[in-house]
N, C-alpha and C. Protein backbone atom coordinates (compact mmCIF):
# COMPACT_ATOMS: atom_id res chain seq x y z
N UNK A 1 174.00 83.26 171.53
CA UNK A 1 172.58 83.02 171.75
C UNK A 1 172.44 82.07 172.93
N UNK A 2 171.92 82.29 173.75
CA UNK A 2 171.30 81.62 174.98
C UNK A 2 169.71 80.52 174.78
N UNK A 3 170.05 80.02 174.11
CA UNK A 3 168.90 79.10 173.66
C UNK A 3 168.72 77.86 173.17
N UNK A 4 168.54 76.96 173.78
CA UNK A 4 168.31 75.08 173.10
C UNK A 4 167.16 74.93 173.00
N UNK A 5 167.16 74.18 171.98
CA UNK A 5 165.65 73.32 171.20
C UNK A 5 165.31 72.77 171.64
N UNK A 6 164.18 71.90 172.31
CA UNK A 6 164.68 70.47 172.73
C UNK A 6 164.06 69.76 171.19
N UNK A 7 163.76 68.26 172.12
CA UNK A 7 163.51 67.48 171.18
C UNK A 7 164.28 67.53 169.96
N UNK A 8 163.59 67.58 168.60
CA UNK A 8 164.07 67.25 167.07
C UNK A 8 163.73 68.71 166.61
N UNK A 9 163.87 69.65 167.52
CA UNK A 9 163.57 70.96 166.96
C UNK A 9 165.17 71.50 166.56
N UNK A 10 164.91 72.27 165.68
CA UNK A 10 166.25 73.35 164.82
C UNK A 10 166.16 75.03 165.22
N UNK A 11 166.81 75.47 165.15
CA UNK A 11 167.11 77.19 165.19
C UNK A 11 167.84 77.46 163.67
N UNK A 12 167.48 78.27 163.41
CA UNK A 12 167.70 78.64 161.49
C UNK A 12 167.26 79.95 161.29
N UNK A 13 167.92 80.60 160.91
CA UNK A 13 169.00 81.76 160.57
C UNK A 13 168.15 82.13 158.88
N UNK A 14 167.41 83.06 158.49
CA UNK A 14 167.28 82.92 157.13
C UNK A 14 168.25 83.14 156.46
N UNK A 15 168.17 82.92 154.97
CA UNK A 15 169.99 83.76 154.11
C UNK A 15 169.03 85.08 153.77
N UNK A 16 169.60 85.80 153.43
CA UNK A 16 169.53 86.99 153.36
C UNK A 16 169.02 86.78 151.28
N UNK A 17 168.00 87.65 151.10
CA UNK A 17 167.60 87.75 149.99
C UNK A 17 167.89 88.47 148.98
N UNK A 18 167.91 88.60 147.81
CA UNK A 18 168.50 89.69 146.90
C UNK A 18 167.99 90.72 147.40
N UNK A 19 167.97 92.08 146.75
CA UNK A 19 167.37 93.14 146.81
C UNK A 19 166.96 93.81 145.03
N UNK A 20 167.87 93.02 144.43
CA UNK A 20 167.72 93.34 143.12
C UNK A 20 167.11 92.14 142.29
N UNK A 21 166.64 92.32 141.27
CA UNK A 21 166.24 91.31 140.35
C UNK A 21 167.37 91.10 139.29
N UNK A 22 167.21 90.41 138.89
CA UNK A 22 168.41 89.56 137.76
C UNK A 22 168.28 90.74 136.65
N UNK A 23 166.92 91.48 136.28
CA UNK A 23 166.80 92.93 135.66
C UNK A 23 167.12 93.60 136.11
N UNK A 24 168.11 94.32 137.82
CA UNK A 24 168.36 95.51 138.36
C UNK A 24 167.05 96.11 138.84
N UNK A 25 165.91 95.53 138.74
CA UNK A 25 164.44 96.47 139.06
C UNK A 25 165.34 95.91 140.73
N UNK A 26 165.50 97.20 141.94
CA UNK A 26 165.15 96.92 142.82
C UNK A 26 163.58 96.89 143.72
N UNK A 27 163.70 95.27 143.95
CA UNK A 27 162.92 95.21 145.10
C UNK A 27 162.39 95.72 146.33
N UNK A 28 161.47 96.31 146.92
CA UNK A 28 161.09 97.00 148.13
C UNK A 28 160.95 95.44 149.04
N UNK A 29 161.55 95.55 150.31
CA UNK A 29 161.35 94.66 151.58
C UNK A 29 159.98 94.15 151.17
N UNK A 30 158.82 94.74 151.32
CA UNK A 30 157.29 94.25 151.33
C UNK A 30 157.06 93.78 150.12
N UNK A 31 157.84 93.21 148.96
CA UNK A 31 157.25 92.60 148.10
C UNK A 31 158.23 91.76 147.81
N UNK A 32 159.52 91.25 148.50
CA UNK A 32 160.45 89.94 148.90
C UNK A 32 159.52 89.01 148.59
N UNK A 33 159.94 87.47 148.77
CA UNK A 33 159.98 86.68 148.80
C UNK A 33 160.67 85.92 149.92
N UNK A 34 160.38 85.61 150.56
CA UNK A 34 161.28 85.34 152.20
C UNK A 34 162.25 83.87 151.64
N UNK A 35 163.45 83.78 151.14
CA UNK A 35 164.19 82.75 151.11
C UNK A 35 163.77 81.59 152.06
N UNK A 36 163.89 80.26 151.08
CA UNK A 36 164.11 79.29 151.48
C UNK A 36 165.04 78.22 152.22
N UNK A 37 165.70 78.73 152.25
CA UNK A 37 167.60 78.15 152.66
C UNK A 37 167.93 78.71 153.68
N UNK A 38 169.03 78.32 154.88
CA UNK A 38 168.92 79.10 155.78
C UNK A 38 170.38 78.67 156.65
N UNK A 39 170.73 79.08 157.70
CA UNK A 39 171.84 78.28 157.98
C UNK A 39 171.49 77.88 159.66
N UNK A 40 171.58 76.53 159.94
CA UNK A 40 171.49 76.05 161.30
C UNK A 40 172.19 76.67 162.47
N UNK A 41 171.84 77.07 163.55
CA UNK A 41 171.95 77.94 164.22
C UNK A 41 172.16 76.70 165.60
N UNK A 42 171.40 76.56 165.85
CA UNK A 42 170.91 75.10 166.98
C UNK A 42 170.25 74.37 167.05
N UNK A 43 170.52 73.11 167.75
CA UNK A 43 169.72 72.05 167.31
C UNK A 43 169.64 71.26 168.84
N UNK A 44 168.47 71.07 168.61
CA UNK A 44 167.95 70.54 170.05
C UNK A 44 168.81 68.49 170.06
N UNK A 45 168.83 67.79 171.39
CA UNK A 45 169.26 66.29 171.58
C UNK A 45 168.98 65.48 170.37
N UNK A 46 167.45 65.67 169.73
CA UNK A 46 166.95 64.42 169.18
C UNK A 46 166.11 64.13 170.10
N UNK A 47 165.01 63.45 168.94
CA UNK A 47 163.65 62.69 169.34
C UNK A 47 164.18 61.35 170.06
N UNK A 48 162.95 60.46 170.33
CA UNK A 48 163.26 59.38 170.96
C UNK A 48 162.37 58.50 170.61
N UNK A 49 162.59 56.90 170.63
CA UNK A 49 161.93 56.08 169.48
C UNK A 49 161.37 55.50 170.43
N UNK A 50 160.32 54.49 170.43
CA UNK A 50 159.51 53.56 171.33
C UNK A 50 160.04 52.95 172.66
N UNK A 51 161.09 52.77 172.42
CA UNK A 51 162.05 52.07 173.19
C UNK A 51 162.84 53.31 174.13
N UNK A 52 162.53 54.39 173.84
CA UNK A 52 163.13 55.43 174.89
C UNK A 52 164.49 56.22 174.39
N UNK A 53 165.18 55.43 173.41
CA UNK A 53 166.76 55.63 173.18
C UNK A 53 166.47 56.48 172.23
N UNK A 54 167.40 57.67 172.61
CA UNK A 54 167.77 59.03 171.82
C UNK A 54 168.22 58.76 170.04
N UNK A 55 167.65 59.45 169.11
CA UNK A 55 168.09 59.44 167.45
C UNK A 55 168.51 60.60 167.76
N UNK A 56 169.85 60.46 167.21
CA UNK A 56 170.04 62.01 167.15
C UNK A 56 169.83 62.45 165.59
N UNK A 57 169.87 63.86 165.50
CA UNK A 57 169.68 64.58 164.42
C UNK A 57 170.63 64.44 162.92
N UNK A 58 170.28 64.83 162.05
CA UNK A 58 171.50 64.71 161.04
C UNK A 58 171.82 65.97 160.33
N UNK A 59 171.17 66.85 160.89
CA UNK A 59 171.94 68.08 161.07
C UNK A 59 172.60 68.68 161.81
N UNK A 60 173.74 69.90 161.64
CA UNK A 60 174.08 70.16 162.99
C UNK A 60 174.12 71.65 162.64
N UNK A 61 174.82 72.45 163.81
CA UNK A 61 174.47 74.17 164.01
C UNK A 61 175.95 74.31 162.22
N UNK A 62 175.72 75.07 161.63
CA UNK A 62 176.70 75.74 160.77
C UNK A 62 176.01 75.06 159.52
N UNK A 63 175.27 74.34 159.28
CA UNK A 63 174.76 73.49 158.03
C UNK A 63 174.06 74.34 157.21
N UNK A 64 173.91 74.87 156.03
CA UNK A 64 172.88 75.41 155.11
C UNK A 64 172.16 74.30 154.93
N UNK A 65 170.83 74.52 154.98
CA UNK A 65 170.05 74.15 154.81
C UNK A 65 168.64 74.49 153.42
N UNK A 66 168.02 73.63 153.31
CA UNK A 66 166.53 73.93 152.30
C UNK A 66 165.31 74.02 153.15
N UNK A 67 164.53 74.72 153.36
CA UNK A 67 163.40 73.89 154.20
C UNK A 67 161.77 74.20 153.25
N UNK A 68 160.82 73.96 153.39
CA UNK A 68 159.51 74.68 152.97
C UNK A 68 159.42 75.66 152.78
N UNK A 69 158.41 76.34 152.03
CA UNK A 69 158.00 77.69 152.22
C UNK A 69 157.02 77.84 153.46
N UNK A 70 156.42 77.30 154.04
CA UNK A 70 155.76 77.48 154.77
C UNK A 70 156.16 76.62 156.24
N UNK A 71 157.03 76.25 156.07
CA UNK A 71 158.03 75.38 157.19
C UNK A 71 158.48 76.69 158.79
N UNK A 72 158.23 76.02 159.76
CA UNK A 72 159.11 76.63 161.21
C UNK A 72 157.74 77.69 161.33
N UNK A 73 158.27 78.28 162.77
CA UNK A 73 157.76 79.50 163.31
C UNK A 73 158.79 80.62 163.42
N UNK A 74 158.41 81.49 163.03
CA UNK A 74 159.09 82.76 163.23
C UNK A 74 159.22 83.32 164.58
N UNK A 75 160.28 83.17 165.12
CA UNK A 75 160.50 84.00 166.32
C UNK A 75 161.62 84.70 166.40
N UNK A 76 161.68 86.11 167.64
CA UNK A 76 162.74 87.22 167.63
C UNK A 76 163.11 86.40 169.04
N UNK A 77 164.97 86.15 168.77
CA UNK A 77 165.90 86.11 169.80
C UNK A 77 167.10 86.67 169.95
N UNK A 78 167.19 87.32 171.29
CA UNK A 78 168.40 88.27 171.15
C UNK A 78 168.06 89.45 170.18
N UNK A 79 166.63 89.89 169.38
CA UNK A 79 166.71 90.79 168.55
C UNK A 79 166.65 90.72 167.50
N UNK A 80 167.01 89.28 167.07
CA UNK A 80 166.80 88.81 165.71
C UNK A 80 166.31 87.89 165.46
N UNK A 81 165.56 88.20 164.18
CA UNK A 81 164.81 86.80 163.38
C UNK A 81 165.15 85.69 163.42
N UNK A 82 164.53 84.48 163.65
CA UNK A 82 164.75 83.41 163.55
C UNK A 82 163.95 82.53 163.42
N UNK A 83 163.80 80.96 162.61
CA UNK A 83 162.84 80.27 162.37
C UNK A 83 163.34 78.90 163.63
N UNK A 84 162.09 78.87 164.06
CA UNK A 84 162.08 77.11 164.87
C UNK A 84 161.36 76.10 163.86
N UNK A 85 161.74 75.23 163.44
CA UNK A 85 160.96 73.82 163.13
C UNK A 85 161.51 72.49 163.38
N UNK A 86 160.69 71.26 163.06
CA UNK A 86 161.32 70.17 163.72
C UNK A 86 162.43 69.88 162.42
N UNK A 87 163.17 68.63 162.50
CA UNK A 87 163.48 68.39 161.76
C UNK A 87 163.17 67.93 160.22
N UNK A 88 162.60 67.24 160.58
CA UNK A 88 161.03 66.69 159.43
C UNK A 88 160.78 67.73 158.33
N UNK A 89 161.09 69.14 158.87
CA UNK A 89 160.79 70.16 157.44
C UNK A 89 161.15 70.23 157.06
N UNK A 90 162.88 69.60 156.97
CA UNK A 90 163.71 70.05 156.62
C UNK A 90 164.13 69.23 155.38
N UNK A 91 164.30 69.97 154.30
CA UNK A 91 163.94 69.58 152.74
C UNK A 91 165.86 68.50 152.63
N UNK A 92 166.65 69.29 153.35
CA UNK A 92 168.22 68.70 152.62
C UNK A 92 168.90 69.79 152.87
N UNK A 93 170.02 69.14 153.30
CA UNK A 93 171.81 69.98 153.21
C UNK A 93 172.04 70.61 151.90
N UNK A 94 172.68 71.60 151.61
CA UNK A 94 173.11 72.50 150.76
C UNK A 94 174.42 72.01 151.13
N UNK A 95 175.11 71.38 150.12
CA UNK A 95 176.89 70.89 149.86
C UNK A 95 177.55 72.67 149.80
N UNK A 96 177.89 73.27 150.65
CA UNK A 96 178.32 74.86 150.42
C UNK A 96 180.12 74.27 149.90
N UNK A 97 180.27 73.34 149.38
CA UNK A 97 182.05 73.94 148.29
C UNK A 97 181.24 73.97 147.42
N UNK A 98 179.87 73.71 146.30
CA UNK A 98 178.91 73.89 145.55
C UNK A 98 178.41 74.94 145.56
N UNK A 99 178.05 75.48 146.87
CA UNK A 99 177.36 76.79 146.83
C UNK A 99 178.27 78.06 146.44
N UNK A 100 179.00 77.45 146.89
CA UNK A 100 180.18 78.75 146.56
C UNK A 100 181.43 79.07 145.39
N UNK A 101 181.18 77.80 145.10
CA UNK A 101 181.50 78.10 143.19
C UNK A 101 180.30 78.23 142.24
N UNK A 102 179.34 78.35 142.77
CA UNK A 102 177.94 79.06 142.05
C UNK A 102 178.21 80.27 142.12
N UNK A 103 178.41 80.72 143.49
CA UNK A 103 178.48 82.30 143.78
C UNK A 103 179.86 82.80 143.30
N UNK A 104 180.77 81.91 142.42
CA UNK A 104 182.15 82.96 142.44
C UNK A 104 181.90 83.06 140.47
């Protein structure tokens, strides 16, 4: 991907949603639920405080993430979906050695 954030902005990747329900009723696309969680993609320098000097972020690109339901803008790069928001929406890290003894 050919693309930086600036500022305290993120690039985020949605996770991909079931298709089935915990009953096997499959789901049609148009009545999803667009996941919350997502995985960091890019991340712009960091904001800057009164004094001029750079904070950097405390996320970085490969991080799962939580964010809002109504968190970022949806934009297509390279072809694919992707959410921009600042950092600020961003709900918390997902510990993935956790995530993935959930999923085994």
């Amino acid at each position: 991907m050919k693309f930086r954030p600036l500022h305290d902005r993120v690039v985020i990747r949605r996770a991909e949603s079931d298709t089935k329900s915990k009953g096997g009723i499959i789901i049609p696309d148009n009545a999803k639920e667009k996941p919350q969680e997502g995985e960091v993609i890019a991340v712009g320098p960091g904001a800057r405080d009164e004094s001029g000097a750079l904070i950097a972020l405390d996320v970085k690109a490969g991080d799962l993430i939580l964010f809002g339901k109504w968190s970022g803008t949806e934009v297509k790069i390279d072809g694919e979906d992707l959410l921009i928001m600042k950092e600020a929406d961003i709900m918390g890290i997902i510990d993935k050695t956790i995530a993935t003894k959930k999923a085994a």
